[in-house]
N, C-alpha and C. Protein backbone atom coordinates (compact mmCIF):
# COMPACT_ATOMS: atom_id res chain seq x y z
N UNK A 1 21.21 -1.70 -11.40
CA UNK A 1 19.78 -1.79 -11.63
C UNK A 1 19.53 -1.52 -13.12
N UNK A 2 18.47 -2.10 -13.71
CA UNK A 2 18.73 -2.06 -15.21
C UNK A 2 17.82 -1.12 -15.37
N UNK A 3 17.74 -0.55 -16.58
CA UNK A 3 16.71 0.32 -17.08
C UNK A 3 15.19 0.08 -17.04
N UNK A 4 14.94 -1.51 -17.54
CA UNK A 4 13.75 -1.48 -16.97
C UNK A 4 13.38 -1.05 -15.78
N UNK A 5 14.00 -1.75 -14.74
CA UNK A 5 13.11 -1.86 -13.39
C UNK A 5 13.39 -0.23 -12.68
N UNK A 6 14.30 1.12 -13.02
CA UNK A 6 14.17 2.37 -12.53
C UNK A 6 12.69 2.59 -13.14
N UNK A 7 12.81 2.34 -14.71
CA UNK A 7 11.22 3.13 -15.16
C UNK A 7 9.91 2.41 -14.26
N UNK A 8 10.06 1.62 -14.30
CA UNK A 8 9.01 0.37 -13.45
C UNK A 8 8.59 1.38 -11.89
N UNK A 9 10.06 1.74 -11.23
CA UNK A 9 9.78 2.12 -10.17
C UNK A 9 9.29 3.55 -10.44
N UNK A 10 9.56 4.36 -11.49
CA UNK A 10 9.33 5.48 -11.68
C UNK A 10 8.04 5.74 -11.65
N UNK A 11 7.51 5.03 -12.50
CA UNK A 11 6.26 4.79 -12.72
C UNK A 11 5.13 4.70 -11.59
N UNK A 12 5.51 3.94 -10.48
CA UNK A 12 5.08 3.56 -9.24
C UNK A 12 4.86 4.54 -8.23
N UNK A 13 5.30 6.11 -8.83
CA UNK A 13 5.08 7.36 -8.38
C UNK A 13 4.53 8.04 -9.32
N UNK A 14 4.40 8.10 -10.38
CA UNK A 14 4.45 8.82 -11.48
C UNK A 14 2.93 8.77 -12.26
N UNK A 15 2.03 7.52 -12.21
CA UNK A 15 0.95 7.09 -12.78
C UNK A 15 0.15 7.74 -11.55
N UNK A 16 0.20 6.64 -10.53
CA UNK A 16 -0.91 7.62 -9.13
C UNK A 16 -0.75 8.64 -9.64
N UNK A 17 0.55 9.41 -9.40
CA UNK A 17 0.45 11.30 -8.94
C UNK A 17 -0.47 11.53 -10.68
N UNK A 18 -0.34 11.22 -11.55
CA UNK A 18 -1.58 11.47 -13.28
C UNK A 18 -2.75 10.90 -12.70
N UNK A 19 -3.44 10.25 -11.91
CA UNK A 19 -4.26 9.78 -11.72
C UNK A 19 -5.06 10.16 -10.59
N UNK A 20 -4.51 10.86 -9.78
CA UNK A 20 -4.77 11.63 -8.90
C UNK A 20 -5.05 12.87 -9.23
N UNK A 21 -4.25 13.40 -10.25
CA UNK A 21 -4.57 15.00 -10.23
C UNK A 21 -5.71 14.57 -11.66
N UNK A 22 -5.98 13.76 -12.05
CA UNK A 22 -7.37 13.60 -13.04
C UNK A 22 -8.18 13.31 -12.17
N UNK A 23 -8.52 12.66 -11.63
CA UNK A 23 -9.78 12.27 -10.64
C UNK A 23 -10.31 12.30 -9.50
N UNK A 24 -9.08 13.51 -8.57
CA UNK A 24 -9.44 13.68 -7.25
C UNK A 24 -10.16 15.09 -7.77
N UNK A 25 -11.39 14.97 -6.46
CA UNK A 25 -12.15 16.21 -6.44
C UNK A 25 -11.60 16.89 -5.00
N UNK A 26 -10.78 16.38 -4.29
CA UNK A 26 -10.39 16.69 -2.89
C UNK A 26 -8.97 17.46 -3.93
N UNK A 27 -7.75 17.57 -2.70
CA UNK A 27 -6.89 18.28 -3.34
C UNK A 27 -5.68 17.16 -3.62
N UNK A 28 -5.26 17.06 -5.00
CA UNK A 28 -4.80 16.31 -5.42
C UNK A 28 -3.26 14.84 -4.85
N UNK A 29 -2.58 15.96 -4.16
CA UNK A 29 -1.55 15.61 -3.63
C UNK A 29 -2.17 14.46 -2.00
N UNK A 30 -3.29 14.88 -1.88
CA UNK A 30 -3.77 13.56 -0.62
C UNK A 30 -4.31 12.28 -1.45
N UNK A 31 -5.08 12.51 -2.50
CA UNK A 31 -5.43 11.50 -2.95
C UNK A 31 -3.84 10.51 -3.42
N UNK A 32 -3.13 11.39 -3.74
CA UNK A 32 -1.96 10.55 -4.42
C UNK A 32 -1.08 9.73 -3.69
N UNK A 33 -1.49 10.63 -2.40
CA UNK A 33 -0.74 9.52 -0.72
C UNK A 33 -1.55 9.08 -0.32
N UNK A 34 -2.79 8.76 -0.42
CA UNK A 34 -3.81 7.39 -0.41
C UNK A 34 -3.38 6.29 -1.42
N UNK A 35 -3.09 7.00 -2.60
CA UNK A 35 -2.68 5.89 -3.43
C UNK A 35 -1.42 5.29 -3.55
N UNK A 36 -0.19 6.01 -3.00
CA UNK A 36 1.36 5.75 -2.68
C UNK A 36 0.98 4.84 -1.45
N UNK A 37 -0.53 4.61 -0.60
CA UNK A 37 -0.25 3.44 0.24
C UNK A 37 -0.17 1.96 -0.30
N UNK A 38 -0.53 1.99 -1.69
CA UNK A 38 -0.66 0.68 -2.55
C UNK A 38 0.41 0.31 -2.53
N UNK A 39 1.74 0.91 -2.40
CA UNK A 39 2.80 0.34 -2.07
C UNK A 39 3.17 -0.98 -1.06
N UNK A 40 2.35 -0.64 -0.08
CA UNK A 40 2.50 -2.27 0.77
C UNK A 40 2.35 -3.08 0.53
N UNK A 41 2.00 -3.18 -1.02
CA UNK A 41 1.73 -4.91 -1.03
C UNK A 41 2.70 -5.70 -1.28
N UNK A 42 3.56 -4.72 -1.69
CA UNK A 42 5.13 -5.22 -2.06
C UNK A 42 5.75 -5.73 -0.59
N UNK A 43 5.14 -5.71 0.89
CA UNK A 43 5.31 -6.55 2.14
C UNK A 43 5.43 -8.19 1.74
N UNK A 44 4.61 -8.86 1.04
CA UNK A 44 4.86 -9.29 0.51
C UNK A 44 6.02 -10.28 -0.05
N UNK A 45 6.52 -9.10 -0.52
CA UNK A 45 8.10 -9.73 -1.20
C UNK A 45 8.61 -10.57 -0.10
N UNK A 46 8.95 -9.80 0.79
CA UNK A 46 9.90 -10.59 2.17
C UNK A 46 9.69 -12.04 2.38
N UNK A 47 8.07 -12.54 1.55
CA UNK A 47 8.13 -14.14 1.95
C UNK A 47 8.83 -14.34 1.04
N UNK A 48 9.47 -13.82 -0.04
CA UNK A 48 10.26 -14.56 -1.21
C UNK A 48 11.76 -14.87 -0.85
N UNK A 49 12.01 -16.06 -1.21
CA UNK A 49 13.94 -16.03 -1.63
C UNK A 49 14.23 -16.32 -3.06
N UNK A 50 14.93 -15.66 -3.54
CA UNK A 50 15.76 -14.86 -2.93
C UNK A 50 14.42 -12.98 -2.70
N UNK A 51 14.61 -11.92 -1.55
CA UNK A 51 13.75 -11.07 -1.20
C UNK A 51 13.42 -10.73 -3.14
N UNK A 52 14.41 -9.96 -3.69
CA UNK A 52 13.95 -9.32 -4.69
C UNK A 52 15.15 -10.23 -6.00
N UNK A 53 14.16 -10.23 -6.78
CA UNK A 53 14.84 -10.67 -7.85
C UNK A 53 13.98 -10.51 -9.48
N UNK A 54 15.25 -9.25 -10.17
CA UNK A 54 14.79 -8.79 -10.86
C UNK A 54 13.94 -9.25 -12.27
N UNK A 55 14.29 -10.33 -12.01
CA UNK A 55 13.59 -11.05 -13.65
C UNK A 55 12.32 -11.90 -13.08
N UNK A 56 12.35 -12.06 -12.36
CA UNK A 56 10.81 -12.02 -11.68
C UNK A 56 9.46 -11.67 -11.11
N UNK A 57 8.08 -12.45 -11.96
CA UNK A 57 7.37 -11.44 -12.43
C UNK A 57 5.95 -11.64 -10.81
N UNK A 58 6.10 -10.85 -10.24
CA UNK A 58 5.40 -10.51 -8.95
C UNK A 58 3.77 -10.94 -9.31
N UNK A 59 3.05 -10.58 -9.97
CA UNK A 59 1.81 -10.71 -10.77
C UNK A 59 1.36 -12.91 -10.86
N UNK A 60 0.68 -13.10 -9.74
CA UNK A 60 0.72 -14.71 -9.36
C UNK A 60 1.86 -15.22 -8.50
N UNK A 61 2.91 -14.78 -8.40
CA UNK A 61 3.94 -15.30 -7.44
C UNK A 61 3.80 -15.20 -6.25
N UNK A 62 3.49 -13.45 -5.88
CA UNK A 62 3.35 -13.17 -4.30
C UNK A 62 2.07 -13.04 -4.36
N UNK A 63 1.46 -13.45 -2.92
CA UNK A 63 -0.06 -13.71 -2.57
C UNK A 63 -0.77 -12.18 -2.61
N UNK A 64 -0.24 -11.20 -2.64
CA UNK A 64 -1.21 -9.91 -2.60
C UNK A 64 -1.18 -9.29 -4.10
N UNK A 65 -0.11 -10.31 -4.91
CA UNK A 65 -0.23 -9.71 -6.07
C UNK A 65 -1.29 -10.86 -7.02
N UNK A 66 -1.97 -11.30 -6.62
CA UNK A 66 -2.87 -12.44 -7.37
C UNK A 66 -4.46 -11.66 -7.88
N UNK A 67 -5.09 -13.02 -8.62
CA UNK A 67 -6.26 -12.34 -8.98
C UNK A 67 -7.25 -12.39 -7.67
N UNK A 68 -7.20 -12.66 -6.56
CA UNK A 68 -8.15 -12.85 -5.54
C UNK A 68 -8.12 -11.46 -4.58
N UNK A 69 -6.90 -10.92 -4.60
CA UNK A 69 -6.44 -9.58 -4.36
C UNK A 69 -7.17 -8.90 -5.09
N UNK A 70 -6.74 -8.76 -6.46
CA UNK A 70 -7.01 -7.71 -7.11
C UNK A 70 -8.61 -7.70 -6.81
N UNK A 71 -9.12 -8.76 -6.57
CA UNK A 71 -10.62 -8.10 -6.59
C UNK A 71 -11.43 -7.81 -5.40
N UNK A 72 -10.15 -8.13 -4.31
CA UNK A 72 -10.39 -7.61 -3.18
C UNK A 72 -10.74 -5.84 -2.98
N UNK A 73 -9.23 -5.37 -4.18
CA UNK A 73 -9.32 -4.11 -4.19
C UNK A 73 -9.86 -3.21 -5.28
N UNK A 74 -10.41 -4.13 -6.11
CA UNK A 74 -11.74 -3.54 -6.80
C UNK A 74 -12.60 -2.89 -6.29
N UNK A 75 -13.13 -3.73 -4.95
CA UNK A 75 -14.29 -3.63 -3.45
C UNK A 75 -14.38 -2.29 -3.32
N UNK A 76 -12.59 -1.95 -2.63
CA UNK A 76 -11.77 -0.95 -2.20
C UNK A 76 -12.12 0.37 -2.86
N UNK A 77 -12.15 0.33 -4.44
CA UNK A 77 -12.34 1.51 -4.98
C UNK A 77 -13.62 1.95 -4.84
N UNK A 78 -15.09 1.12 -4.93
CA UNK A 78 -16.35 1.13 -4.57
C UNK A 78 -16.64 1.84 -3.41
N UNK A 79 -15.76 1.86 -2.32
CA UNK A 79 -16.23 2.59 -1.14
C UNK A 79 -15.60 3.66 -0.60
N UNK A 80 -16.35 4.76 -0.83
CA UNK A 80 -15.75 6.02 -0.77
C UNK A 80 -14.25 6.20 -0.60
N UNK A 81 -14.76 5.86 1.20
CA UNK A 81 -13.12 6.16 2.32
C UNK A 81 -12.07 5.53 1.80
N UNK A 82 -12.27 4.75 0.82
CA UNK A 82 -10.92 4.13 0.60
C UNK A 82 -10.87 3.74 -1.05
N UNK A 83 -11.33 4.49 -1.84
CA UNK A 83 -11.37 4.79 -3.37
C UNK A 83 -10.07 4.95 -3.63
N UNK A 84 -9.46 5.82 -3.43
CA UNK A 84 -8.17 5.68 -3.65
C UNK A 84 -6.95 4.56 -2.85
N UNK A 85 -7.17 4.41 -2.06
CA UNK A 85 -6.25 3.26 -1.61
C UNK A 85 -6.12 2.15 -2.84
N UNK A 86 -7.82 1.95 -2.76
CA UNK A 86 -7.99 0.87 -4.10
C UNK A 86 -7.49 0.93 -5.35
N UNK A 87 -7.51 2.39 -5.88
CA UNK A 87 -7.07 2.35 -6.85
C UNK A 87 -5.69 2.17 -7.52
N UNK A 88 -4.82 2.99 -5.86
CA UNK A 88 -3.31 2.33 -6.12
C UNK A 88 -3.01 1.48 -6.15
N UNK A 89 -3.82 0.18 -5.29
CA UNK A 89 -3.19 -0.77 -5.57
C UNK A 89 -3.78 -0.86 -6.54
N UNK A 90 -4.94 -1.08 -7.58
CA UNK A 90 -4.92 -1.68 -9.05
C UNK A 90 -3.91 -1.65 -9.52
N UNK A 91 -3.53 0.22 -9.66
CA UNK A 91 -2.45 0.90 -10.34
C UNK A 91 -1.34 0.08 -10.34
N UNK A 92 -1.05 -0.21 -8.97
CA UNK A 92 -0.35 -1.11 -8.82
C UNK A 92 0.71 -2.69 -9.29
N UNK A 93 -0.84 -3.30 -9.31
CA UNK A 93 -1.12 -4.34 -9.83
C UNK A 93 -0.76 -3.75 -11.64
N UNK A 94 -1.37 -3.48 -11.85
CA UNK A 94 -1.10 -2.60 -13.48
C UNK A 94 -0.09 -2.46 -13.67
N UNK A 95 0.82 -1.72 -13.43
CA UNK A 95 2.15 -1.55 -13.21
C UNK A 95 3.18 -2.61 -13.41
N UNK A 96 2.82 -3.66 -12.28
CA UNK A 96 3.57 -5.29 -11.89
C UNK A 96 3.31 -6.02 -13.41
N UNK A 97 1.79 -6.03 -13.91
CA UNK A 97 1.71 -6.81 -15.13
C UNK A 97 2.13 -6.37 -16.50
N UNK A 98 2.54 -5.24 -16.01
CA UNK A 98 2.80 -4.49 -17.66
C UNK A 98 4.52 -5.07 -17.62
N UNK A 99 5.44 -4.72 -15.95
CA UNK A 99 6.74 -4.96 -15.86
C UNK A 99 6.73 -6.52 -16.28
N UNK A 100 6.02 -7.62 -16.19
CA UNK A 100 6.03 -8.62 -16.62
C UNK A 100 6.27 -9.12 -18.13
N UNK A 101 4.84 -8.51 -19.01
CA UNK A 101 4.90 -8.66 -20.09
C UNK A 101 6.31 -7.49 -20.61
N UNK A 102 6.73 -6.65 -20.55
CA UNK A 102 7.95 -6.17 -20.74
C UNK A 102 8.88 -7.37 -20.50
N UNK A 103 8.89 -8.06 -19.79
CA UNK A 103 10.24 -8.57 -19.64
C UNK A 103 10.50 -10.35 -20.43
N UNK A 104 9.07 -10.20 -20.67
CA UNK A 104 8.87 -11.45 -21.88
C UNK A 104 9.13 -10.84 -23.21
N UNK A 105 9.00 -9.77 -23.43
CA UNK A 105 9.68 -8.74 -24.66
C UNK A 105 11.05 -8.77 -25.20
N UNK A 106 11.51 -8.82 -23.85
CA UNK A 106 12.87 -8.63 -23.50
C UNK A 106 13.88 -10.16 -23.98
């Protein structure tokens, strides 16, 4: 696994849990497993072949990672009960497009 994609995944725990303990008024560590559910969108992947492949940039490829999503879960952050769900996945999404433009760097 190359260096990018550990930090990539690192990150994918690491931003929520900063983002959680800045903006939850509840106690921090639930908001951050509301937002570790943004992880599913990576379900996803499984329609791909090959499943995972590292030089490929998720952000337009897989259907939950598109712009019609993302503003699905814009919605998401707007309504209370599920503010944080929403926000992981942005985070998410954030995450996927930054690993992208990194790898056009590259």
């Amino acid at each position: 696994m190359s260096l990018r994609a550990v930090i990539h995944l690192i990150l994918h725990f690491l931003v929520p849990a900063t983002a959680a303990r800045i903006q939850s008024v509840r106690p921090w560590k639930r908001a951050w497993l509301e937002m570790q559910l943004g992880l599913i969108i990576d379900l996803d992947h499984l329609l791909a072949t090959p499943l995972f492949d590292p030089n490929r940039c998720s952000i337009g490829f897989h259907p939950l990672h598109g712009l019609p999503a993302a503003a699905l879960y814009g919605i998401l952050t707007l309504i209370p009960q599920t503010r944080f769900f929403g926000a992981g996945l942005l985070i998410h999404l954030a995450l996927d497009l930054t690993d992208c433009l990194w790898m056009k760097l590259l």
